[in-house]
Protein backbone atom coordinates (compact mmCIF):
# COMPACT_ATOMS: atom_id res chain seq x y z
CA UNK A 1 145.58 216.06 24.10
CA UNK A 2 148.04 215.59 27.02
CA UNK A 3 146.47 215.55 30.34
CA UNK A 4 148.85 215.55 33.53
CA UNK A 5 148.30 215.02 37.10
CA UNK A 6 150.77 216.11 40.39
CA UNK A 7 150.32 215.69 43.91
CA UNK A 8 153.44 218.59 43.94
CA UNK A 9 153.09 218.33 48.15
CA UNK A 10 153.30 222.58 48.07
CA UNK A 11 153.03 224.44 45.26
CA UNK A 12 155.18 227.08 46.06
CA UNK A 13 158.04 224.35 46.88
CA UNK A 14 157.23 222.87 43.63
CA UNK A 15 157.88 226.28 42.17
CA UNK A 16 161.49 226.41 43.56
CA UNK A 17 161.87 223.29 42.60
CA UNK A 18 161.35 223.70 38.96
CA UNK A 19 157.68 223.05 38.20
CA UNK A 20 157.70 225.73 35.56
CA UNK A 21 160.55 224.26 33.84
CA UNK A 22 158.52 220.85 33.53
CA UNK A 23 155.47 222.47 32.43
CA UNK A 24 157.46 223.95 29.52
CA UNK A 25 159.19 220.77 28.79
CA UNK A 26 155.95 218.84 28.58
CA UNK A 27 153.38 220.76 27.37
CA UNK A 28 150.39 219.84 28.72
CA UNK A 29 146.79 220.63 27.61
CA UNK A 30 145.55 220.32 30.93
CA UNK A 31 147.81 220.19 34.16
CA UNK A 32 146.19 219.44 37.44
CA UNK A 33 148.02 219.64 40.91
CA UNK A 34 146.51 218.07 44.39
CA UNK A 35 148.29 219.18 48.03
CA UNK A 36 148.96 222.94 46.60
CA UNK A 37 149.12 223.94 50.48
CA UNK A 38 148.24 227.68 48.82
CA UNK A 39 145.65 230.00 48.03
CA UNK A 40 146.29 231.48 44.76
CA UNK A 41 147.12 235.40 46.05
CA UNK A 42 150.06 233.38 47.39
CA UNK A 43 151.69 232.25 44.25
CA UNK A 44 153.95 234.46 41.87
CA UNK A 45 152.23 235.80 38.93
CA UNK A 46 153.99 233.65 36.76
CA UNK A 47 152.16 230.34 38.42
CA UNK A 48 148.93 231.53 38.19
CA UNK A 49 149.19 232.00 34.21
CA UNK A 50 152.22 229.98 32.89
CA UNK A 51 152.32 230.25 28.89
CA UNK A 52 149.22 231.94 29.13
CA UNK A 53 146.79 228.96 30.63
CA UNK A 54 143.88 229.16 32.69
CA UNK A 55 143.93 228.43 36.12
CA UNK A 56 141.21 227.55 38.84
CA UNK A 57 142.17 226.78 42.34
CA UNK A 58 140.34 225.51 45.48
CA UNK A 59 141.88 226.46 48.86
CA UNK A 60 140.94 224.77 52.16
CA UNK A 61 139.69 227.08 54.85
CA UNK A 62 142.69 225.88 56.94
CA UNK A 63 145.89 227.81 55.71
CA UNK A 64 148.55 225.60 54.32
CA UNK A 65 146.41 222.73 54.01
CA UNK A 66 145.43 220.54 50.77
CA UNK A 67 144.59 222.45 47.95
CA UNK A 68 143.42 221.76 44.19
CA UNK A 69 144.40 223.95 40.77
CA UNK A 70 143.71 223.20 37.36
CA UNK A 71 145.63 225.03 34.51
CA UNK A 72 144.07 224.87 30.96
CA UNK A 73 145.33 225.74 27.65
CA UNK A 74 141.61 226.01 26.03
CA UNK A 75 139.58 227.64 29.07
CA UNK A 76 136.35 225.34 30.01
CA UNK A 77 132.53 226.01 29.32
CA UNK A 78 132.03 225.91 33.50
CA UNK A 79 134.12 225.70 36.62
CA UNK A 80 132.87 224.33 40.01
CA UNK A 81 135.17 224.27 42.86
CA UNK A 82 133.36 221.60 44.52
CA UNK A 83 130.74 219.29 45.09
CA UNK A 84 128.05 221.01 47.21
CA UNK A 85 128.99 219.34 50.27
CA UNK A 86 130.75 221.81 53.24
CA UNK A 87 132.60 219.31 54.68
CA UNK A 88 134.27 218.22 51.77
CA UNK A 89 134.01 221.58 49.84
CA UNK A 90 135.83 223.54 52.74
CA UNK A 91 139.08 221.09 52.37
CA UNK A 92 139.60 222.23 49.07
CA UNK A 93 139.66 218.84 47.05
CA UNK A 94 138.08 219.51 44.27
CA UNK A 95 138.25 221.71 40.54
CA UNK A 96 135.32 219.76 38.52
CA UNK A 97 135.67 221.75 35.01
CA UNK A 98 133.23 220.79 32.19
CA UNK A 99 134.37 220.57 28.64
CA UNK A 100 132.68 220.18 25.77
CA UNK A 101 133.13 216.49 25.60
CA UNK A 102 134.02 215.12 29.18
CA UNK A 103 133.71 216.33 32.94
CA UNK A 104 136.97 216.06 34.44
CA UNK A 105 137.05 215.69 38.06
CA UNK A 106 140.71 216.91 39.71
CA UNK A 107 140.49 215.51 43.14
CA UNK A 108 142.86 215.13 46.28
CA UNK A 109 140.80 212.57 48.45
CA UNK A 110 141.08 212.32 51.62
CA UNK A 111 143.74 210.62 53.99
CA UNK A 112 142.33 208.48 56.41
CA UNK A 113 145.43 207.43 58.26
CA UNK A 114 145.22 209.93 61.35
CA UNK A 115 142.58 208.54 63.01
CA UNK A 116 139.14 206.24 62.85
CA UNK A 117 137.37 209.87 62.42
CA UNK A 118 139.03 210.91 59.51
CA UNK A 119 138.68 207.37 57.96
CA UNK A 120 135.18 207.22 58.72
CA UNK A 121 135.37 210.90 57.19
CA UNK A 122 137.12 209.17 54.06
CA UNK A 123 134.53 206.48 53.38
CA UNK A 124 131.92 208.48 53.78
CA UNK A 125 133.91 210.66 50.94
CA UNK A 126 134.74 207.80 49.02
CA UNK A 127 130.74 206.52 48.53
CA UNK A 128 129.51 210.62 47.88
CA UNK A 129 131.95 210.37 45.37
CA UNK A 130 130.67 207.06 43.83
CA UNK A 131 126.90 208.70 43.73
CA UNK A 132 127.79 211.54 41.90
CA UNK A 133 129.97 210.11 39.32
CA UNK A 134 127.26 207.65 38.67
CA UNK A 135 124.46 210.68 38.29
CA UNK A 136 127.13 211.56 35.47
CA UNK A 137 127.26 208.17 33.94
CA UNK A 138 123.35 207.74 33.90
CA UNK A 139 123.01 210.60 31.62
CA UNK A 140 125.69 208.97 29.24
CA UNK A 141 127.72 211.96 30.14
CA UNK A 142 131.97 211.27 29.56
CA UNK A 143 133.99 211.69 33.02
CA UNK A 144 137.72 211.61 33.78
CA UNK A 145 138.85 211.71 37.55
CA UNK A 146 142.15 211.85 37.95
CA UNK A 147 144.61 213.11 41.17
CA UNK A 148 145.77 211.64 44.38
CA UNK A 149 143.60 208.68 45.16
CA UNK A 150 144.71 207.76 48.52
CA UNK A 151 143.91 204.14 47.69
CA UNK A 152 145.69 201.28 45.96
CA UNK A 153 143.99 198.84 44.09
CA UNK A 154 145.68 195.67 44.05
CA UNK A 155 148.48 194.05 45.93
CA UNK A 156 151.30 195.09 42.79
CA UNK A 157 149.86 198.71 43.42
CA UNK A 158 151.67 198.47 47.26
CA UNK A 159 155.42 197.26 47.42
CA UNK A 160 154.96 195.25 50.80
CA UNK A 161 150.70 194.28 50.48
CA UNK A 162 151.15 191.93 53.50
CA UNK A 163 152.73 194.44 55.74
CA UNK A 164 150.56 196.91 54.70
CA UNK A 165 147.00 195.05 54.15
CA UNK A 166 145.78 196.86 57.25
CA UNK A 167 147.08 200.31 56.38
CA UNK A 168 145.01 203.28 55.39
CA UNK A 169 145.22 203.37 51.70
CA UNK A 170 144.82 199.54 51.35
CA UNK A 171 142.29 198.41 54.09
CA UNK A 172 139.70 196.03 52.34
CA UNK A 173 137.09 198.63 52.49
CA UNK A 174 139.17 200.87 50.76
CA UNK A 175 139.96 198.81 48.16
CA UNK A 176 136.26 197.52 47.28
CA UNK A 177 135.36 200.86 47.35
CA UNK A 178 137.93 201.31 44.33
CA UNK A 179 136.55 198.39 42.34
CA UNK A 180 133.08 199.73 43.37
CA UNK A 181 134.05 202.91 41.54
CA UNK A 182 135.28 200.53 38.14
CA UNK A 183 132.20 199.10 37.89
CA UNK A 184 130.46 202.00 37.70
CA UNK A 185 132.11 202.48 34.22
CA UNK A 186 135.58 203.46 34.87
CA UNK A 187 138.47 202.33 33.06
CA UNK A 188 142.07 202.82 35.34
CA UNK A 189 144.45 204.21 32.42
CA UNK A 190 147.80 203.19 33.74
CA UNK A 191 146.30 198.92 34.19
CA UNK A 192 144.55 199.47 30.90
CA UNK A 193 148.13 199.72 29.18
CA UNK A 194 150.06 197.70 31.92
CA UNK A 195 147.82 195.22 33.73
CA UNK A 196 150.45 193.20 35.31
CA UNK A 197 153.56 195.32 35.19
CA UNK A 198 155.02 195.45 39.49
CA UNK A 199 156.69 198.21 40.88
CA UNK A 200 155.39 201.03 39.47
CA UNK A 201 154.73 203.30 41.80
CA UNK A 202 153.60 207.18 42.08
CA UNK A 203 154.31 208.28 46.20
CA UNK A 204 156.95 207.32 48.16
CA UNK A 205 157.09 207.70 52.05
CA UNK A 206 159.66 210.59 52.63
CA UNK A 207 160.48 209.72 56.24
CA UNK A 208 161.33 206.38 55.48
CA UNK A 209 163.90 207.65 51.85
CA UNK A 210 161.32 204.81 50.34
CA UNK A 211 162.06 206.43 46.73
CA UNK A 212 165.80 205.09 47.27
CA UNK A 213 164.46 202.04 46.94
CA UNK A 214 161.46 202.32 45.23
CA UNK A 215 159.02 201.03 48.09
CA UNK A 216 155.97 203.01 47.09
CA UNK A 217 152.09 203.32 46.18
CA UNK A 218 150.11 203.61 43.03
CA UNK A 219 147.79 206.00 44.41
CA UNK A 220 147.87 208.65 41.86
CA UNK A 221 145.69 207.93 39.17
CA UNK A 222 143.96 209.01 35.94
CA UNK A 223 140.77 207.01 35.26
CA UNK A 224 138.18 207.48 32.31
CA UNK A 225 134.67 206.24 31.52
CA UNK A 226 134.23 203.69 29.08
CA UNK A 227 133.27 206.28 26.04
CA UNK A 228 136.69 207.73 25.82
CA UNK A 229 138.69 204.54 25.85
CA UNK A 230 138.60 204.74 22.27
CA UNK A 231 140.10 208.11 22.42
CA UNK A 232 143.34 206.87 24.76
CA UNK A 233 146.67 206.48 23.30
CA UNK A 234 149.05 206.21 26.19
CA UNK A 235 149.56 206.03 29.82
CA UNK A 236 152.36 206.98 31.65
CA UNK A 237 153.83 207.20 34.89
CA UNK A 238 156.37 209.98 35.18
CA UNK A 239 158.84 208.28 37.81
CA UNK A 240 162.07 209.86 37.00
CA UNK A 241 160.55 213.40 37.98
CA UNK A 242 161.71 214.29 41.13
CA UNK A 243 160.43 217.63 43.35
CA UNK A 244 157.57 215.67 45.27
CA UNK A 245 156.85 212.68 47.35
CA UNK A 246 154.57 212.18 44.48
CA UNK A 247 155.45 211.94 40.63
CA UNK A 248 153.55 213.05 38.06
CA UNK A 249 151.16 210.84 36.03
CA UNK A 250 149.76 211.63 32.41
CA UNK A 251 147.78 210.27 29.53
CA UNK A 252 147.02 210.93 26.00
CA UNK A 253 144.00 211.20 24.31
CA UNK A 254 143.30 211.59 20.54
CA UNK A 255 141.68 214.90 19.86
């Protein structure tokens, strides 16, 4: 089972762009895409369905704005399209689908970088996130979350960590919130392969033609519980594809 992730930064440029041609090229079981910027009456018929998956999309009530979708060859036993929470449920972060063997969370957290309010809005994200997960976990239940984090983990996950160890995305609190989240169970697929490999990153700052270069983030990941490790065959981060500020990230699992 192939399982990719894409913060495409607009659907509908990613569309232009060639996003269909990749799908058919790779094959996924289950695509999911973060920052759609679209409600789904917005898309060609051809996105909504491509080779005849499912799709579920959550749109923000602010037009243009985030955005979550989920395309599935083998449709899921249940949908939600988020969390229960307004605030975070009107942004459009979230497409939870439950399969018969694993809950897998598609997620666009938050940015926190505009101001302290939206950080403080981003924490207070972060931990929700945390307790539900681990309501999951307690019930021995299988979970993969996987999108745009918005938070590196270690210092080789950020090309300048001194520069940036005050940035959102790599504040302190930021970053024990992500090891918070390992020890609830979670295994990050990427390190699992590839503990110590540098400069492997997933988002590049545009304004700054950081992808020339390769000064970037690791902020897009795909992380597992524990139970399916033994199910994981590969990792893989998709850095030649081009069409985003983002690439795309993927992993394998054994049927």
């Amino acid at each position: 089972m192939k399982i990719i992730s894409w913060n495409v930064n607009g659907i509908r440029a990613a569309y232009k762009k060639g996003l269909l041609e990749f799908l058919d090229r790779e094959s996924p079981d289950i695509f999911c895409v973060q920052e759609t910027k679209a409600r789904p009456e917005q898309v060609p018929q051809d996105l909504l369905e491509p080779d005849s998956m499912f799709s579920y999309w959550s749109s923000a009530e602010k037009k243009g704005y985030s955005g979550t979708a989920t395309f599935l060859i083998q449709d899921a036993i249940e949908v939600d399209h988020g969390v229960g929470i307004s605030e975070f449920d009107s942004e459009g972060r979230f497409v939870v689908t439950h399969h018969e063997d694993f809950h897998l969370f598609n997620i666009y957290f938050p940015n926190g970088a505009r101001s302290q309010e939206r950080h403080d809005y981003k924490m207070k994200f972060l931990k929700k996130m945390n307790q539900i997960f681990k309501s999951y976990i307690d019930k021995g239940e299988e979970v993969i979350v996987l999108g745009d984090y918005n938070v590196a983990h270690n210092e080789i996950d950020v090309y300048d960590p001194v520069r940036h160890a005050d940035t959102s995305g790599f504040r302190p609190e930021e970053r024990k919130w992500f090891q918070d989240f390992l020890d609830l169970g979670f295994v990050d697929t990427f390190r699992h392969f590839f503990p110590d490999e540098t400069e492997r990153y997933t988002w590049w700052n545009q304004r700054e033609r950081a992808r020339l270069a390769n000064r970037g983030w690791r902020i897009d990941m795909i992380s597992i519980t524990e139970g399916l490790v033994e199910r994981l065959m590969g990792a893989e981060i998709m850095d030649h594809v081009e069409g985003s500020d983002h690439c795309p990230i993927a992993i394998e699992l054994e049927d």
